[in-house]
N, C-alpha and C. Protein backbone atom coordinates (compact mmCIF):
# COMPACT_ATOMS: atom_id res chain seq x y z
N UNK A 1 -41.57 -3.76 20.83
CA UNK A 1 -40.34 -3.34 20.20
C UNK A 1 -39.69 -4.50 19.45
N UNK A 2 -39.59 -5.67 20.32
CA UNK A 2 -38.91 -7.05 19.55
C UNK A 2 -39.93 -7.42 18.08
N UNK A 3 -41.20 -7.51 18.39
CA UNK A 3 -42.01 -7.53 16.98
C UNK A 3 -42.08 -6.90 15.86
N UNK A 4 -41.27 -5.27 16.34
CA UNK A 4 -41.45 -4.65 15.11
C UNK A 4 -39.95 -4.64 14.45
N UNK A 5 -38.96 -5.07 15.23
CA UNK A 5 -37.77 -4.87 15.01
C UNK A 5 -37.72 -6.32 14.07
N UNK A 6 -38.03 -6.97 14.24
CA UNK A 6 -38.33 -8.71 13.78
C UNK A 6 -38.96 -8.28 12.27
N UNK A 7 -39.74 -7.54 12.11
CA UNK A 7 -40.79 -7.25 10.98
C UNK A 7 -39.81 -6.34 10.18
N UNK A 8 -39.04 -5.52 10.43
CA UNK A 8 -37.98 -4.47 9.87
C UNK A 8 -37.08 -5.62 9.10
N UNK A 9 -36.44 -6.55 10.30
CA UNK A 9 -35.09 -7.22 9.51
C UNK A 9 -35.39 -8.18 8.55
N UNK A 10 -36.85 -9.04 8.93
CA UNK A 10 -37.42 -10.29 7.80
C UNK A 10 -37.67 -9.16 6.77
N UNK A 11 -38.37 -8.49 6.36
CA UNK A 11 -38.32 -7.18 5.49
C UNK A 11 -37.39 -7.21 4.72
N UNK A 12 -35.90 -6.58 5.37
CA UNK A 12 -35.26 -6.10 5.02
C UNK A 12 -34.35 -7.53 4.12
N UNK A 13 -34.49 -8.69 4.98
CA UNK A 13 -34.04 -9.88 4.33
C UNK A 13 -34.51 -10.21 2.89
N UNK A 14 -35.91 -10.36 3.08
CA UNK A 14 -36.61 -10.56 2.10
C UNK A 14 -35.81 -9.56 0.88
N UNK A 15 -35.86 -8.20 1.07
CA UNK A 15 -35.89 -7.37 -0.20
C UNK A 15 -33.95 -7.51 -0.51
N UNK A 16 -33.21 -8.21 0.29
CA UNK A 16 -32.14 -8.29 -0.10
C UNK A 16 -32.44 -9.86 -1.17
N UNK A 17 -33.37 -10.64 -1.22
CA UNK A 17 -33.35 -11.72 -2.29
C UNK A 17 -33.24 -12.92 -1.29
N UNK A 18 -33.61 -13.01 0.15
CA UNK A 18 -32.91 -14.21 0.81
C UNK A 18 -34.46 -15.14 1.32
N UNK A 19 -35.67 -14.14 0.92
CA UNK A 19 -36.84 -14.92 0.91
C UNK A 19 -37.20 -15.53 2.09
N UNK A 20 -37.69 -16.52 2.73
CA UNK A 20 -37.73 -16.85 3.53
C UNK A 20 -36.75 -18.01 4.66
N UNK A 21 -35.87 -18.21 3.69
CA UNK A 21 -34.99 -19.25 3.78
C UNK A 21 -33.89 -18.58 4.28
N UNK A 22 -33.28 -18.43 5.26
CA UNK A 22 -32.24 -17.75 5.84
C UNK A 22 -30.32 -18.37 6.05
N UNK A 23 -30.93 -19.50 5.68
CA UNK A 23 -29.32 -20.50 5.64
C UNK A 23 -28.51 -20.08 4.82
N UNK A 24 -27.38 -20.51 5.70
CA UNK A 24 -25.69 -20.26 5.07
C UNK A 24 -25.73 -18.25 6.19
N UNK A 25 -26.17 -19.00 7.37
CA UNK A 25 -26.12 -17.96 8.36
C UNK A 25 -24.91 -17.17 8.26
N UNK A 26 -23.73 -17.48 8.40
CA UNK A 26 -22.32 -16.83 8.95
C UNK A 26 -22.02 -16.65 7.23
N UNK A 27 -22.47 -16.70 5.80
CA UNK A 27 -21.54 -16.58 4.55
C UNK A 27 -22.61 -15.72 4.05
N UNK A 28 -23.94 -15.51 4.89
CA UNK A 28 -24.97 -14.78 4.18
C UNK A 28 -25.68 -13.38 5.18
N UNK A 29 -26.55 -14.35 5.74
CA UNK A 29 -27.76 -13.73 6.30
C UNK A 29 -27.05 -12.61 7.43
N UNK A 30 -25.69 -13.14 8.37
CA UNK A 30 -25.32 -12.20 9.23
C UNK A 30 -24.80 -11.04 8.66
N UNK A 31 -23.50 -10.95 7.51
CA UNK A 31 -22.76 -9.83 7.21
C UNK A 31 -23.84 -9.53 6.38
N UNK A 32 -25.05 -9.75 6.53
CA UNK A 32 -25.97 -8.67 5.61
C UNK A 32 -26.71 -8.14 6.73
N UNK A 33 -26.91 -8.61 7.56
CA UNK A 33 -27.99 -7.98 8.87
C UNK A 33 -26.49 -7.24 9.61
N UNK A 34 -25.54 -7.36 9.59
CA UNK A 34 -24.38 -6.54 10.26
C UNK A 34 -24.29 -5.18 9.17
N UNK A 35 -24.14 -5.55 7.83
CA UNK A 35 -24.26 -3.97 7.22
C UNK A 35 -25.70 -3.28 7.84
N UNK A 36 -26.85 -3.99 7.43
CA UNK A 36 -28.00 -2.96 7.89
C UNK A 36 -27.80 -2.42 9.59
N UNK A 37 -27.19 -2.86 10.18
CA UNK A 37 -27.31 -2.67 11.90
C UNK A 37 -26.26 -1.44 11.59
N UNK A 38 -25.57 -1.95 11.27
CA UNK A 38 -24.18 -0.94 11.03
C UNK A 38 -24.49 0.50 10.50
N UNK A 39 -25.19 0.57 9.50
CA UNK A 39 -25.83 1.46 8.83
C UNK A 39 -26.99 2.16 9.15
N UNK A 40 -27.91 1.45 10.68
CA UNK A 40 -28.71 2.39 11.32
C UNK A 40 -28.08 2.73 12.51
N UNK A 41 -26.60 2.85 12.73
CA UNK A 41 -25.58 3.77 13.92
C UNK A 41 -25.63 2.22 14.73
N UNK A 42 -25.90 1.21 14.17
CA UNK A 42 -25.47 0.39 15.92
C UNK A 42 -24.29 -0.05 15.41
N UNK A 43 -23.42 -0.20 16.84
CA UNK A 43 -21.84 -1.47 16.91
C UNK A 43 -22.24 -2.95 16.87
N UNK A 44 -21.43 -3.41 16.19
CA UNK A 44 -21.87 -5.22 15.79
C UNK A 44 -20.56 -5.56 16.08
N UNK A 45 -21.03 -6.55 17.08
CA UNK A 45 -19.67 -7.53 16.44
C UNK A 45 -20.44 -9.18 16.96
N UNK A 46 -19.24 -10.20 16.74
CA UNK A 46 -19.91 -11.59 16.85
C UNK A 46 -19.65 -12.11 17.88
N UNK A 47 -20.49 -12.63 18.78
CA UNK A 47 -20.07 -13.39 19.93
C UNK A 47 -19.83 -14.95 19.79
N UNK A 48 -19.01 -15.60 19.82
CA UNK A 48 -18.80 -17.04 20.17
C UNK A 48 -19.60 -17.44 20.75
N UNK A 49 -19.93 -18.43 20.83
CA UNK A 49 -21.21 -19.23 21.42
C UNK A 49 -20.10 -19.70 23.17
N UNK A 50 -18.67 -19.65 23.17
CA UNK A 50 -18.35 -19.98 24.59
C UNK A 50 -18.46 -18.72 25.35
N UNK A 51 -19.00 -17.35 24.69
CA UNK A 51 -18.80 -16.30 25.33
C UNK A 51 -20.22 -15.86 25.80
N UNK A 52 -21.18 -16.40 24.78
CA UNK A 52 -22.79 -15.63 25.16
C UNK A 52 -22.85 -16.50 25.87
N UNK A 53 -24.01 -15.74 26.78
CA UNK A 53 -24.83 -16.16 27.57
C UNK A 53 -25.98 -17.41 27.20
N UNK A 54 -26.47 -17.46 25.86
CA UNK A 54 -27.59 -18.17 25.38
C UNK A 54 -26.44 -19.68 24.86
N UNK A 55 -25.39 -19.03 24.93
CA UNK A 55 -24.14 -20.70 24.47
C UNK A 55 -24.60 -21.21 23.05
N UNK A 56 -24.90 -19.65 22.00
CA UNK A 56 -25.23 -19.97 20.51
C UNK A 56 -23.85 -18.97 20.11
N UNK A 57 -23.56 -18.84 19.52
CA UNK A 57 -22.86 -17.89 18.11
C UNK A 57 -24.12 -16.77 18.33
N UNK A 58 -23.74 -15.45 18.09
CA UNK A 58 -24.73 -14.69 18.04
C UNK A 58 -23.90 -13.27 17.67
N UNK A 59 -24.59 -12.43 16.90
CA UNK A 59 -24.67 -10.99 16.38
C UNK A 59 -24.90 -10.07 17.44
N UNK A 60 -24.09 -9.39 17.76
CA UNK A 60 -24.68 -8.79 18.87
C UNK A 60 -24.27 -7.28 18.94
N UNK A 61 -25.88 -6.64 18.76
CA UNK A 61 -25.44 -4.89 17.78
C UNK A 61 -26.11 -3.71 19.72
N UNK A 62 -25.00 -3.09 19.49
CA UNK A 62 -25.58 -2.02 20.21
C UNK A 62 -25.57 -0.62 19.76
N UNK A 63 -26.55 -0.08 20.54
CA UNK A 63 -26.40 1.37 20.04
C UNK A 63 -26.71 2.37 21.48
N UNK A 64 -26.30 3.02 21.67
CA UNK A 64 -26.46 3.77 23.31
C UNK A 64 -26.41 2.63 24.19
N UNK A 65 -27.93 2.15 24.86
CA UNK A 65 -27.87 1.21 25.99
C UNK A 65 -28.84 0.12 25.45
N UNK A 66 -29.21 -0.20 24.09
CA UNK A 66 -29.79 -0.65 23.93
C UNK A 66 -29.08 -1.32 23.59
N UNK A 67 -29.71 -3.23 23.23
CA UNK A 67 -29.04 -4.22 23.14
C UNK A 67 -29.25 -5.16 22.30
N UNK A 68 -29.21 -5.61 20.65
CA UNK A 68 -29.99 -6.65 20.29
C UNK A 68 -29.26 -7.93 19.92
N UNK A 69 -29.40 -8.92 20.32
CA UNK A 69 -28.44 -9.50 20.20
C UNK A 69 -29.17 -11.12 18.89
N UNK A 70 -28.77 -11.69 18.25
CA UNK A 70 -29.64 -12.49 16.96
C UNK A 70 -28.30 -13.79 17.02
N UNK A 71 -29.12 -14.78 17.61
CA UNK A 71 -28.59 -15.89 17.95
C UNK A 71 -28.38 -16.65 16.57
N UNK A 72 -27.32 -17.77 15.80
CA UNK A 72 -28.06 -18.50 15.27
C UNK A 72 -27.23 -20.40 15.44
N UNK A 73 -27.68 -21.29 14.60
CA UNK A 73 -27.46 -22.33 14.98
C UNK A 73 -27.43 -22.95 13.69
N UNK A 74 -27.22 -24.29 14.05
CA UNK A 74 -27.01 -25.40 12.94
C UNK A 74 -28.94 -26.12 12.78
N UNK A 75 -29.31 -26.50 11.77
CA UNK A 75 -30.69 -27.10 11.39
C UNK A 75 -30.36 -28.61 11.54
N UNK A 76 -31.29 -29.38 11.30
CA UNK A 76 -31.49 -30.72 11.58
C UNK A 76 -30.25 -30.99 10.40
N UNK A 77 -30.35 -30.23 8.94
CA UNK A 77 -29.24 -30.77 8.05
C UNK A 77 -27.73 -30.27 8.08
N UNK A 78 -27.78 -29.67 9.16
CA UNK A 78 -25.99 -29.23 9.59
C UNK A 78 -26.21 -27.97 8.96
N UNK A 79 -26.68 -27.54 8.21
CA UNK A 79 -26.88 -25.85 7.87
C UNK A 79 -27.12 -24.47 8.70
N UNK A 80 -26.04 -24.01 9.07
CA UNK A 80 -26.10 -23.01 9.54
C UNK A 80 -27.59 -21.99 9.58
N UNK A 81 -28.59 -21.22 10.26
CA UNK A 81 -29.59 -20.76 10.04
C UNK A 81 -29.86 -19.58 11.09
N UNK A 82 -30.08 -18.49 10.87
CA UNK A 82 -30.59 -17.62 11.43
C UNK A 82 -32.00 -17.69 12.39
N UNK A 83 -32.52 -17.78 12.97
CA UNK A 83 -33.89 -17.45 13.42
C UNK A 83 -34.02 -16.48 14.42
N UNK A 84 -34.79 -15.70 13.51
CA UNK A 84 -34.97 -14.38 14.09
C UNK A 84 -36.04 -14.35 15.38
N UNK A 85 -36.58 -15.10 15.39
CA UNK A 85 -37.96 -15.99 16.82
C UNK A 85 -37.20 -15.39 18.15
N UNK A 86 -35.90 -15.80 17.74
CA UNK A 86 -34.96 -15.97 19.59
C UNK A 86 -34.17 -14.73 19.45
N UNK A 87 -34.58 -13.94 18.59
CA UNK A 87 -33.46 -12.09 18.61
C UNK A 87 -34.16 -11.57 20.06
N UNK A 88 -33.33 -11.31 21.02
CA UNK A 88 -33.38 -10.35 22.28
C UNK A 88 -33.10 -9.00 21.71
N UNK A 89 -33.99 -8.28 22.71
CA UNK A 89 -33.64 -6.65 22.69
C UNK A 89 -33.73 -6.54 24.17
N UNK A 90 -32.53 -6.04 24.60
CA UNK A 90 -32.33 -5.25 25.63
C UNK A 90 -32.45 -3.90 25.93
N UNK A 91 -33.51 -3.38 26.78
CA UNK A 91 -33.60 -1.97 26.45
C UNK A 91 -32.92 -1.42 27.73
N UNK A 92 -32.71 0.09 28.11
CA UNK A 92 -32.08 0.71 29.42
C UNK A 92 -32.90 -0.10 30.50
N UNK A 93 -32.59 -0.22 31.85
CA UNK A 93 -33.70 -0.47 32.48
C UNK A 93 -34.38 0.63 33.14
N UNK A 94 -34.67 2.09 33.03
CA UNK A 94 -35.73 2.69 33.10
C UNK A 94 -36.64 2.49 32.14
N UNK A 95 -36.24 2.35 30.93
CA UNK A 95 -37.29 1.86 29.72
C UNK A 95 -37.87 0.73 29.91
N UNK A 96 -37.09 -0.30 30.36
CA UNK A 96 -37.79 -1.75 30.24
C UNK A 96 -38.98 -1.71 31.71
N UNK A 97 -38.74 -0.85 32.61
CA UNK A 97 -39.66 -0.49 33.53
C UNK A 97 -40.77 0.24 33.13
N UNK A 98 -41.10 0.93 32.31
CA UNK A 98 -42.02 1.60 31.49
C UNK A 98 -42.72 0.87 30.92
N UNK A 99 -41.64 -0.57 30.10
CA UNK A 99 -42.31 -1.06 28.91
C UNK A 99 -43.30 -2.15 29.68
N UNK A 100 -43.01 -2.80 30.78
CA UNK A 100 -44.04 -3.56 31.50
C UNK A 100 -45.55 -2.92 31.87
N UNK A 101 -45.42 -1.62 32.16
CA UNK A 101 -46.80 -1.08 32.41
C UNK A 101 -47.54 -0.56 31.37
């Protein structure tokens, strides 16, 4: 599920013009991955990095009980950057019991 959901949003990045290069996270890449989340029924909003759990800034969209949450951080040059590598999906846990077997 995390692989294909990963393959949807680089996709969807790409065909918005942002190529592979995802920086200028919080003026770009998020309020464009927050319209698309927004626009397939999930709730977004932003977590502070003193509030998540992972202690990044992070996007964090739900929809029923599912959970995805898209961390991002500063690069070696102080540039804000998305990486989609560390996006969690939280699924119900009867599902995530399914999804192990």
């Amino acid at each position: 599920m995390k692989d294909a959901l990963v393959r949807r949003l680089e996709a969807f990045l790409e065909n918005q013009d942002f190529g592979k290069n995802w920086d200028g996270a919080y003026q770009d890449a998020v309020p464009t991955l927050r319209r698309y989340l927004d626009g397939e029924g999930y709730r977004t909003l932003i977590m502070h990095e003193l509030e998540s759990e992972s202690r990044d800034t992070e996007l964090v969209a739900t929809k029923e009980s599912l959970v995805i949450r898209i961390p991002w951080g500063e690069d070696s040059n102080g540039k804000s950057v998305v990486n989609l590598t560390h996006l969690e999906v939280r699924l119900p846990h009867h599902l995530e019991a399914d999804n192990r077997t």
